[in-house]
Structure formats: structure tokens, C-alpha cells
Protein backbone atom coordinates (compact mmCIF):
# COMPACT_ATOMS: atom_id res chain seq x y z
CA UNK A 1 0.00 0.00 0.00
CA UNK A 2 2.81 2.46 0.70
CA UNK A 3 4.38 1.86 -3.08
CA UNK A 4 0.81 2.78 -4.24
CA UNK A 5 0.30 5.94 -2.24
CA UNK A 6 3.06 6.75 0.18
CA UNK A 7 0.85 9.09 2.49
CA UNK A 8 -1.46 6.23 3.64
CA UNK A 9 -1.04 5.78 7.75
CA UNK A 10 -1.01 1.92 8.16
CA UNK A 11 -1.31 1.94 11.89
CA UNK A 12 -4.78 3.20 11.18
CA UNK A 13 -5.72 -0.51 9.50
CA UNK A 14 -6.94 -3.03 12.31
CA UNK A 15 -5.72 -6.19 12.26
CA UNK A 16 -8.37 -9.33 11.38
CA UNK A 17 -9.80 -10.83 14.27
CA UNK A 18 -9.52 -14.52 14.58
CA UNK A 19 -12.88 -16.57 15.79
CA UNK A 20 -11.76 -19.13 17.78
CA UNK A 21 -14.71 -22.10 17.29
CA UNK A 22 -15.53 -24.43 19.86
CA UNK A 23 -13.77 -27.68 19.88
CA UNK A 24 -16.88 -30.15 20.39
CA UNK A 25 -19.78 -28.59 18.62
CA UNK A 26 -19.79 -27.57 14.74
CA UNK A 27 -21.00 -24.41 13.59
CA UNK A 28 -24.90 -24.33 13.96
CA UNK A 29 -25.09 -27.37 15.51
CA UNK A 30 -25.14 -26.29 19.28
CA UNK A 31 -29.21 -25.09 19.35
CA UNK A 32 -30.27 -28.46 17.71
CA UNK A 33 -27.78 -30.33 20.45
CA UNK A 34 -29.91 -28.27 23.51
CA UNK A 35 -32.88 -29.06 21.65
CA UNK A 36 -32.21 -32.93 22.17
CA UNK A 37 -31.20 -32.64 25.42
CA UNK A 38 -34.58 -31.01 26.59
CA UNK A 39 -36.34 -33.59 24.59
CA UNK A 40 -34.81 -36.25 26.69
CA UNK A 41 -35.11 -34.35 29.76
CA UNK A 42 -38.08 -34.66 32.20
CA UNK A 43 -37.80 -31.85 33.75
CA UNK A 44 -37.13 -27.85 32.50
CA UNK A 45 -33.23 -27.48 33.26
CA UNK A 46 -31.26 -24.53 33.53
CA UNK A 47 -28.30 -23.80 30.97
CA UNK A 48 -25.71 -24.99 33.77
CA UNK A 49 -27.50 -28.24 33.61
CA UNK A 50 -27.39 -28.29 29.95
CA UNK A 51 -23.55 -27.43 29.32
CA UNK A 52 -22.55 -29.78 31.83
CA UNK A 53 -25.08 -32.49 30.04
CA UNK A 54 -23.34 -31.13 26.43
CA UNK A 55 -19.79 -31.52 27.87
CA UNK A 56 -20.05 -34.65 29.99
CA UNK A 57 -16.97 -37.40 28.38
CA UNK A 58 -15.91 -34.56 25.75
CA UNK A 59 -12.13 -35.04 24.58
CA UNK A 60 -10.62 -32.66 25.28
CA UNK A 61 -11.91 -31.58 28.54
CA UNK A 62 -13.62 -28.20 28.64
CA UNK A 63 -11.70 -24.91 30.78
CA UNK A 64 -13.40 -22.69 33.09
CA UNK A 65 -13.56 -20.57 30.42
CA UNK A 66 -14.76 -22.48 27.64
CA UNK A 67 -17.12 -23.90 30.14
CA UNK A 68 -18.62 -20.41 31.20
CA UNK A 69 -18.85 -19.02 27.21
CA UNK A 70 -20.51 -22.53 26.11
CA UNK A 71 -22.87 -22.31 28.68
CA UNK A 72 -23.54 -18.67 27.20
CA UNK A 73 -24.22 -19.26 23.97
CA UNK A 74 -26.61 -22.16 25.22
CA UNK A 75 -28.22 -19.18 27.20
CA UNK A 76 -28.34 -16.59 24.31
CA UNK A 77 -29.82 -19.22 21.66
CA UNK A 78 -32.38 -20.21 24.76
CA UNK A 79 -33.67 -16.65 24.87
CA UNK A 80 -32.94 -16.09 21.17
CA UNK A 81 -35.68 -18.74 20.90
CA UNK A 82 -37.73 -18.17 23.67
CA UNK A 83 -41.80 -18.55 22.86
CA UNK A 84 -40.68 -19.93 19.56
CA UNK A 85 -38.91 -23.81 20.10
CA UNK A 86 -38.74 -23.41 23.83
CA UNK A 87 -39.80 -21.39 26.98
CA UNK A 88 -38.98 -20.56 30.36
CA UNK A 89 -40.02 -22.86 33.06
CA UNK A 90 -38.87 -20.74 36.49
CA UNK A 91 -36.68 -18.52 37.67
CA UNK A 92 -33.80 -18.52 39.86
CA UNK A 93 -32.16 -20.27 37.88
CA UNK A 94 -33.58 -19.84 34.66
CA UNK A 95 -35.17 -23.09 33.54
CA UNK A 96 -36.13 -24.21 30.08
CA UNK A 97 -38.23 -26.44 28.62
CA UNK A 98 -39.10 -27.14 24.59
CA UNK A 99 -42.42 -25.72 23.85
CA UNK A 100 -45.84 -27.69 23.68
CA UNK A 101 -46.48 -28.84 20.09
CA UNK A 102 -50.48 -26.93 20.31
CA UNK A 103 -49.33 -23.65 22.11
């Protein structure tokens, strides 16, 4: 860029941010993975539950930290999705259940 036009300031050019997937789940394939999980639930559960239900014999094992932003995303696509697929069973913690097929 500076043989082109020698006055352009290249400190002003950000560099590309890298997304750093998830090891265990594909792209677009976590929401359908919650989905099964509440269909073979019981009960509503709460997105701890879930990510700990998602993770459970996963090679490699999860960090703190990829522990705490999985079970975010399951929370985000939860309320993303709330009324639609699923809805919220209680509070304190949060619980979730998939929607009834006639509602």
C-alpha cells in the first residue's frame, strides 16, 4: 500500500480478528444439540445443567472458560428462541423447557 500511495497511515488498519470455534460442537449445531437434550429431559433445566449435560466425556476436557462461554451461547440461543422452540419454566435459575407442540 505504501508503493501505491506513500501518504497512507497503516497503523490506522486493524488487524483481522480470529474466531476461535468451539472444539466439540460444529457451527450451527449447538441449538439443535440443547434441543435434544430437553427432549430427553423430564424436567425444565437450567443452561448450567445443559452445558454440563453437552460436555459430559468430551475429549478434550472443557476450561473454566470455555465452560462459562458454552454455557452462554446455550443461554443466548435459549432466549434467542424463547416462545418460539422453547420457553422458560422458572426462575432462579432460569429453567427451560421445549415448547408444547399446540401452544
Amino acid at each position: 500500500m505504501k508503493m501505491l500511495d506513500p501518504e497512507v497511515s497503516v497503523r490506522g488498519i486493524s488487524a483481522k480478528r480470529r474466531n476461535t470455534g468451539n472444539p466439540w460442537f460444529k457451527r450451527g449445531t449447538l441449538h439443535r444439540t440443547v434441543v435434544d437434550v430437553l427432549r430427553r429431559s423430564q424436567e425444565a433445566l437450567s443452561a448450567d445443567e445443559i452445558c454440563r449435560v453437552l460436555l459430559d466425556g468430551k475429549r478434550p476436557p472443557p476450561t473454566k472458560m470455555q465452560e462459562a462461554n458454552l454455557q452462554a451461547a446455550i443461554l443466548a440461543g435459549l432466549r434467542k428462541r424463547d416462545g418460539k422452540e422453547v420457553e422458560k419454566a422458572g426462575d432462579k435459575p432460569q429453567r427451560w423447557r421445549l415448547k408444547e407442540a399446540g401452544n
